[in-house]
N, C-alpha and C. Protein backbone atom coordinates (compact mmCIF):
# COMPACT_ATOMS: atom_id res chain seq x y z
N UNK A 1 0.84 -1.18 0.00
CA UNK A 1 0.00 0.00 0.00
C UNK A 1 0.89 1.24 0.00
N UNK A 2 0.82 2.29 -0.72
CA UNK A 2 1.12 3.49 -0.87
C UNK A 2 1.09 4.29 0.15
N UNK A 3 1.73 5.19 0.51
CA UNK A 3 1.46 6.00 1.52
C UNK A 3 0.29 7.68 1.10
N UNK A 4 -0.37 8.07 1.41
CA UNK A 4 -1.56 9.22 1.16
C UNK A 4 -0.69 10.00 0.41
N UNK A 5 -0.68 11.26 -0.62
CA UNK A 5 -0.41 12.27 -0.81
C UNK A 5 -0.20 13.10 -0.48
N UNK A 6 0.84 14.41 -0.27
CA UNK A 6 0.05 15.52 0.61
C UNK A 6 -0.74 16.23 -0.30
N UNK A 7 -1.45 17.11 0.50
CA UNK A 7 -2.83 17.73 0.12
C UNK A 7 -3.69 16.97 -0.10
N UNK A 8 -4.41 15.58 -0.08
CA UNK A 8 -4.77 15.09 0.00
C UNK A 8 -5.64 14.42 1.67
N UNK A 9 -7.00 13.89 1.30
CA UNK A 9 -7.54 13.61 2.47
C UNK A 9 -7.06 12.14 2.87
N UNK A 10 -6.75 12.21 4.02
CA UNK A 10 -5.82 10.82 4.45
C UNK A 10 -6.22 10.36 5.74
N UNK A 11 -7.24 11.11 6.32
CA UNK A 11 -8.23 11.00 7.97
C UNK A 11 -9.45 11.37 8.14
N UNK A 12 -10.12 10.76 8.82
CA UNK A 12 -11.18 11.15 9.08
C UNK A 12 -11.47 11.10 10.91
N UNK A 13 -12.22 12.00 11.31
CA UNK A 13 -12.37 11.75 13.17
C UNK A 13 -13.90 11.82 12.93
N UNK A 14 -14.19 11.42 13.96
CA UNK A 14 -15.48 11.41 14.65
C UNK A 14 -15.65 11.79 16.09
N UNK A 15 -15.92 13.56 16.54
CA UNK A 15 -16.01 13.36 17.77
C UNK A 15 -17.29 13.33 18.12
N UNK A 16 -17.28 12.81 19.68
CA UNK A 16 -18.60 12.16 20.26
C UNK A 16 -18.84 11.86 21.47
N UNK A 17 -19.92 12.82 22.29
CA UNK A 17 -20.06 12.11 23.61
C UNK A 17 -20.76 10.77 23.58
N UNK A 18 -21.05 10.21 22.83
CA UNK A 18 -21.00 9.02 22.63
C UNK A 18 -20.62 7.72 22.11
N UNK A 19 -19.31 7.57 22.64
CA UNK A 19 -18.40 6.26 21.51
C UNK A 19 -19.22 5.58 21.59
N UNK A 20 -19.63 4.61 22.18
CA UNK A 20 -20.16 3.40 22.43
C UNK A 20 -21.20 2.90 20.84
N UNK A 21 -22.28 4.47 21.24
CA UNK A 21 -23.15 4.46 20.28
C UNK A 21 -22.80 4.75 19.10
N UNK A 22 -21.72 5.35 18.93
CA UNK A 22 -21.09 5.65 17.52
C UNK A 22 -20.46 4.20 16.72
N UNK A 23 -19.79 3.49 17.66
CA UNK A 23 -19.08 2.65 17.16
C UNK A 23 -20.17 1.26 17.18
N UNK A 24 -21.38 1.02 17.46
CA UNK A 24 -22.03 0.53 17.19
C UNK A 24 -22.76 0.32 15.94
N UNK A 25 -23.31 1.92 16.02
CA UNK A 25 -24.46 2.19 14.39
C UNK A 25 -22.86 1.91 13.30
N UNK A 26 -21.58 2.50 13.54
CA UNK A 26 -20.92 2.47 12.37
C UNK A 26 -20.46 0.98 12.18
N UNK A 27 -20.49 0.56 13.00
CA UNK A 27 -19.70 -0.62 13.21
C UNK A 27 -21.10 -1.83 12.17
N UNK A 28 -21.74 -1.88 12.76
CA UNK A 28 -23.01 -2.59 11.75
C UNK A 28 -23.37 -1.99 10.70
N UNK A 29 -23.12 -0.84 10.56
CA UNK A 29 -23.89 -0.31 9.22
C UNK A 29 -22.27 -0.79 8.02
N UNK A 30 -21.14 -0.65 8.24
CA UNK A 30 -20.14 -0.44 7.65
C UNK A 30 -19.33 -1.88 7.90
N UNK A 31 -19.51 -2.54 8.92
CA UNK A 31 -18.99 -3.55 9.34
C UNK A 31 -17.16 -3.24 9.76
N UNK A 32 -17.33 -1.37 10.24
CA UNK A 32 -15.92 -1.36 10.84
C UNK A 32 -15.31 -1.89 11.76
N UNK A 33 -14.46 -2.23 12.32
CA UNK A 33 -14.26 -2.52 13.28
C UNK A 33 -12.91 -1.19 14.01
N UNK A 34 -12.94 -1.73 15.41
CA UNK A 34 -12.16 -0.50 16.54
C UNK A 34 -11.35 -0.67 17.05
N UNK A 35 -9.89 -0.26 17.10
CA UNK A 35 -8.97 -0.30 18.31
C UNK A 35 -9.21 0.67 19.47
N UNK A 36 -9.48 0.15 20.61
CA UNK A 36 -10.05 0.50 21.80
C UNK A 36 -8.97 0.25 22.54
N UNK A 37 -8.29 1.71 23.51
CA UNK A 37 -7.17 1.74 24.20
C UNK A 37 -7.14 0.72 25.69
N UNK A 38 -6.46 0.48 25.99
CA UNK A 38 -6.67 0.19 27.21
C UNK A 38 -7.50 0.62 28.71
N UNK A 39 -7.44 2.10 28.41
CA UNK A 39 -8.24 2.74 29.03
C UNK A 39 -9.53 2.86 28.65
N UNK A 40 -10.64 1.96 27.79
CA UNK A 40 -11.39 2.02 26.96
C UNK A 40 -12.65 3.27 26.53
N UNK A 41 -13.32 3.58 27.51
CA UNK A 41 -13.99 4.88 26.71
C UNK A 41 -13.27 6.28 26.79
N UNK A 42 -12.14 6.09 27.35
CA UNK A 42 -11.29 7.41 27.02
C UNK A 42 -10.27 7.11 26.36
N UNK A 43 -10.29 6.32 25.58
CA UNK A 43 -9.16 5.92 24.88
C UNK A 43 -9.77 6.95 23.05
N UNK A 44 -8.50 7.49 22.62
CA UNK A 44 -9.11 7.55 21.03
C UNK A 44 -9.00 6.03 20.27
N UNK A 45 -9.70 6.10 19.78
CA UNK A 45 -10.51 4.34 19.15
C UNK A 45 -9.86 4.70 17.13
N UNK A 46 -9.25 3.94 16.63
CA UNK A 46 -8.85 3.89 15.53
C UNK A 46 -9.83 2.63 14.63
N UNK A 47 -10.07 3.43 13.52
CA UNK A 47 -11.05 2.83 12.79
C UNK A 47 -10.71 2.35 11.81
N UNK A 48 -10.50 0.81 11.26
CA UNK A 48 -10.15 0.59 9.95
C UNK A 48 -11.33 -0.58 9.49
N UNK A 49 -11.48 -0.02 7.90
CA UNK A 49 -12.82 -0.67 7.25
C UNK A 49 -12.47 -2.18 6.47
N UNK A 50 -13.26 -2.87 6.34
CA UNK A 50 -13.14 -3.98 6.07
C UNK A 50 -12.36 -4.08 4.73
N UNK A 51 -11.40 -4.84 4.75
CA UNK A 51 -10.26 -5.33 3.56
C UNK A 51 -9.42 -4.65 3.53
N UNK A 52 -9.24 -3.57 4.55
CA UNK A 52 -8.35 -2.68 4.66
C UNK A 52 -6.92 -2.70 5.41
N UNK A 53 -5.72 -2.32 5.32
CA UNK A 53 -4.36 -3.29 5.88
C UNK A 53 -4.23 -2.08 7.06
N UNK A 54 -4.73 -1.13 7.01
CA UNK A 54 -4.60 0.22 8.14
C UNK A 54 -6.25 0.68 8.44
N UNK A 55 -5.98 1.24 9.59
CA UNK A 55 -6.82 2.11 10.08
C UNK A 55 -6.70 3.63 9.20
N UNK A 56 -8.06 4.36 8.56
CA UNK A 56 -8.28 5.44 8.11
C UNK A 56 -9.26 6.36 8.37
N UNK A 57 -9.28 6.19 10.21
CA UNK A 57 -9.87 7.31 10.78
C UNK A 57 -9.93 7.01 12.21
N UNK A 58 -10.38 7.90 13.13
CA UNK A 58 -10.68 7.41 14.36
C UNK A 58 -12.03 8.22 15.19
N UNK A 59 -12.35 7.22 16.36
CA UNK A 59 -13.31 8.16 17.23
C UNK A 59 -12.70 8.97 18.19
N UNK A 60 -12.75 10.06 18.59
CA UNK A 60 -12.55 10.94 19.69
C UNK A 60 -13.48 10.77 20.58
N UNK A 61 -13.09 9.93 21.63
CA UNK A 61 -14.46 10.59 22.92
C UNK A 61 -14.57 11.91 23.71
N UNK A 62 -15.33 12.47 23.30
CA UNK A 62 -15.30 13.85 23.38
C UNK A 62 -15.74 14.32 25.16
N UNK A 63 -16.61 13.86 25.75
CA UNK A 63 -16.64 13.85 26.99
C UNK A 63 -17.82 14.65 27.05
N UNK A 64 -18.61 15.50 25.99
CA UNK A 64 -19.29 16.30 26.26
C UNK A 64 -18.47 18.28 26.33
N UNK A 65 -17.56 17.86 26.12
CA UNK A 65 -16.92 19.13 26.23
C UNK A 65 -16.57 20.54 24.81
N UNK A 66 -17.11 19.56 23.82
CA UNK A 66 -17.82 20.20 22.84
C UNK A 66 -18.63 19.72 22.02
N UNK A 67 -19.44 20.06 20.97
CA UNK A 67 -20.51 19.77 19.93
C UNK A 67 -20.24 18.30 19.40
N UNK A 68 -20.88 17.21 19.02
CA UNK A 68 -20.32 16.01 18.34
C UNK A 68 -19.85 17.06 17.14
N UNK A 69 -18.95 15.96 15.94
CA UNK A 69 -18.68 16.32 14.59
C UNK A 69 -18.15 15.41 14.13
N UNK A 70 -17.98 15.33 12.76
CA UNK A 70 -17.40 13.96 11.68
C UNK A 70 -16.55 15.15 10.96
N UNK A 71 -15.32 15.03 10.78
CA UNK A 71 -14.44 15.91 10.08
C UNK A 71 -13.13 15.21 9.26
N UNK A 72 -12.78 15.89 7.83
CA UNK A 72 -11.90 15.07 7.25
C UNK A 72 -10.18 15.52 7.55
N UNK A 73 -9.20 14.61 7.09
CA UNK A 73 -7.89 15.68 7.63
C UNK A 73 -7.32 15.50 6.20
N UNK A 74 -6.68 16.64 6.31
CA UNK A 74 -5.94 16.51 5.27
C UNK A 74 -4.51 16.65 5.42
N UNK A 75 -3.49 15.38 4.60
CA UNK A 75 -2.09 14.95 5.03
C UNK A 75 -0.97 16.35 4.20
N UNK A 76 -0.66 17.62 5.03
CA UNK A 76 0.17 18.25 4.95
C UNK A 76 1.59 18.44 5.12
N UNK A 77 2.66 19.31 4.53
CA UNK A 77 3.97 18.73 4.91
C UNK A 77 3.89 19.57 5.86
N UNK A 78 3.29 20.76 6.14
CA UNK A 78 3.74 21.62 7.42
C UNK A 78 2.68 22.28 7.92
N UNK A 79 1.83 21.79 9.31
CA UNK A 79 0.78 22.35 9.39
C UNK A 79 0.68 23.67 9.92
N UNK A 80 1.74 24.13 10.37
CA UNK A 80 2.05 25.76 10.83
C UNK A 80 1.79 26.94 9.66
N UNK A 81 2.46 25.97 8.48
CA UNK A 81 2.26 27.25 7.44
C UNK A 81 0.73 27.10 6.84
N UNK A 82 0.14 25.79 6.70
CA UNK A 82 -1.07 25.84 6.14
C UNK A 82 -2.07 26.33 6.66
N UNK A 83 -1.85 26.29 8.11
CA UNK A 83 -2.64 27.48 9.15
C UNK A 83 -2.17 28.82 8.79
N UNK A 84 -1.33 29.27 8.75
CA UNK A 84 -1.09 30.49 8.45
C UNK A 84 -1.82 31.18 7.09
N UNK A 85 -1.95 29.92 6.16
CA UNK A 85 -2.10 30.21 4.45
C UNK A 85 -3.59 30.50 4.51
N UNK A 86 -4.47 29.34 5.68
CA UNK A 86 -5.71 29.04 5.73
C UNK A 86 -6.47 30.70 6.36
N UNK A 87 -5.28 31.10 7.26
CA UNK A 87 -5.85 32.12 7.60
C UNK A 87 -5.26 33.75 6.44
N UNK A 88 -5.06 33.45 5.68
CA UNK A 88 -4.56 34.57 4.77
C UNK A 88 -5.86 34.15 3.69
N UNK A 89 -6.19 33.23 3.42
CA UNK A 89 -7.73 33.01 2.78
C UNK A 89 -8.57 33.01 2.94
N UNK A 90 -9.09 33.36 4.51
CA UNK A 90 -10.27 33.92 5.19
C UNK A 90 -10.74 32.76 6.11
N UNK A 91 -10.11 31.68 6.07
CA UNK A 91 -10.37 30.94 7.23
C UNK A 91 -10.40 30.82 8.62
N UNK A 92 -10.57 30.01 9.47
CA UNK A 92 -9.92 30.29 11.17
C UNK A 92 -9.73 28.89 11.53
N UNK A 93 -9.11 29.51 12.33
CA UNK A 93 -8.82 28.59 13.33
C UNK A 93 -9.15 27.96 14.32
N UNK A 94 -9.74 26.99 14.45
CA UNK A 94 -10.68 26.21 15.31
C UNK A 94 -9.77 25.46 16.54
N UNK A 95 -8.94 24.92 16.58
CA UNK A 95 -8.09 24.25 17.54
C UNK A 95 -6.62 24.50 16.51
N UNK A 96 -6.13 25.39 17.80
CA UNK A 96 -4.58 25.56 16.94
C UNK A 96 -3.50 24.09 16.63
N UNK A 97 -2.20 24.50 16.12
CA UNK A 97 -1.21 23.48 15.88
C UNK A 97 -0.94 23.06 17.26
N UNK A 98 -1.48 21.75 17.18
CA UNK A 98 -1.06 20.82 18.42
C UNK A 98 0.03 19.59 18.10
N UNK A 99 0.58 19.94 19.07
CA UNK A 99 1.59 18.51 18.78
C UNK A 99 1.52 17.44 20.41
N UNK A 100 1.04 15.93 19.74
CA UNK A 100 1.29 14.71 20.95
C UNK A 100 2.33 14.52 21.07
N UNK A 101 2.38 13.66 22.25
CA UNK A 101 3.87 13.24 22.81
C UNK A 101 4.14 12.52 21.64
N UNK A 102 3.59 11.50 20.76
CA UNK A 102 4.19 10.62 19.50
C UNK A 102 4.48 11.73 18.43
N UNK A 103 4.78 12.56 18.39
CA UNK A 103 4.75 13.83 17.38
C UNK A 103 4.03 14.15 16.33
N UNK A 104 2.97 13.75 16.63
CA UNK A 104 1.40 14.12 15.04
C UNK A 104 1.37 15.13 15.67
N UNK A 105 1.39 16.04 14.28
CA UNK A 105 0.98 17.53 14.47
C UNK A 105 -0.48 17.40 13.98
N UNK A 106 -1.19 18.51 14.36
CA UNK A 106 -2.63 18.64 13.63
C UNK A 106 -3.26 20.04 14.11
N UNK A 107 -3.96 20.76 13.11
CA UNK A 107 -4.88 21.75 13.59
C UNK A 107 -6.76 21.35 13.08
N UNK A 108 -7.65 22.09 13.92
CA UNK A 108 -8.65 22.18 13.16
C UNK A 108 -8.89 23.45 12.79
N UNK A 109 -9.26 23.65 11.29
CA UNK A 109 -9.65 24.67 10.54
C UNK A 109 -11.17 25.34 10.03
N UNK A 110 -11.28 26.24 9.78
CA UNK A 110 -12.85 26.36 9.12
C UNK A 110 -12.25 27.13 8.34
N UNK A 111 -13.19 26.80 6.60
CA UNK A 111 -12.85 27.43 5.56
C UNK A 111 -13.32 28.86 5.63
N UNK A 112 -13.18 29.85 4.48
CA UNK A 112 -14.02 31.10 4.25
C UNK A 112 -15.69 31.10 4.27
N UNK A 113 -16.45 29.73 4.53
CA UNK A 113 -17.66 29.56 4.14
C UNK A 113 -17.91 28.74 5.40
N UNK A 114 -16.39 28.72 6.05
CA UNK A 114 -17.19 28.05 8.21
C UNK A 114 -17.21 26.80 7.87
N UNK A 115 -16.91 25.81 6.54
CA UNK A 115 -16.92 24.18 7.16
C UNK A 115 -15.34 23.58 7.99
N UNK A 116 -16.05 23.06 8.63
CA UNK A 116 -14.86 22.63 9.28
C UNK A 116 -13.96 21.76 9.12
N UNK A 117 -12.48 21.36 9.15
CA UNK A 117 -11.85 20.21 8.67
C UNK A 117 -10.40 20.50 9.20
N UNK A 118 -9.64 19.27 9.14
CA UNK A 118 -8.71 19.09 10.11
C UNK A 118 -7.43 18.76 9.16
N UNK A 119 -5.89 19.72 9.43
CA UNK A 119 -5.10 19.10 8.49
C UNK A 119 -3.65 18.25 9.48
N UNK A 120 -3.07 17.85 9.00
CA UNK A 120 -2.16 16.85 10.08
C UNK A 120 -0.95 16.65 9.18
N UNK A 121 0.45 16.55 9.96
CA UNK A 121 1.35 15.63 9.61
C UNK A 121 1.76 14.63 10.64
N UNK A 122 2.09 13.39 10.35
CA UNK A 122 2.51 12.48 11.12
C UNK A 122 3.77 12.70 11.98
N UNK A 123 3.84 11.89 12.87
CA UNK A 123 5.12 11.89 13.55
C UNK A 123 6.33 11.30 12.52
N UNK A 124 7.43 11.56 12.87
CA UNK A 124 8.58 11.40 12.05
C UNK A 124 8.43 9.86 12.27
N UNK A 125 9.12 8.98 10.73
CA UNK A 125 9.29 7.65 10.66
C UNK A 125 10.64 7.41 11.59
């Protein structure tokens, strides 16, 4: 398998005060199945679809601490500048450049027209 493109959509999240129920309806309707952390409903849950050799999205359990949402990411080489670019095109910024301890960077964005969507680079190989 190839690795995504950049500029290209290469993620998808799902946040949700409700995993359980999320990963249910998707899970039968789609026949996905979930990696569920050890810590299980606070774990982020990685989603990969049937015949598939990777996971290509995940659930966020959101806790209630903001709105549910389904949002796509898109695989960038530098998400600092595409935030910067996003906001020179009339976009904003919804959750700035965050970086995890495994080093995925990611922001969430809203276009000039307010949809929302998420761009990311991975942690170094």
């Amino acid at each position: 398998m190839s690795a995504p493109a950049y500029n290209s959509v290469a993620w998808f999240e799902i946040g949700t005060d409700r995993p359980a129920e999320t990963r249910r309806f998707f899970g039968e309707l789609f026949d996905w199945t979930f990696a569920v952390g050890e810590d299980g409903e606070l774990a982020y849950q990685e989603i990969t679809a049937p015949g598939a050799t990777a996971p290509s999205g995940g659930i966020f359990p959101s806790g209630g601490k903001f709105p549910d949402y389904a949002v796509f990411y898109v695989l960038v080489r530098d998400v600092a500048e595409t935030v910067a670019r996003a906001e020179e095109l009339g976009g904003k910024v919804i959750v700035p450049r965050t970086e995890t301890e495994r080093g995925l960077v990611f922001a969430h964005l809203a276009d000039a027209a307010g949809h929302h969507f998420g761009v990311f680079t991975p942690p170094a190989a």
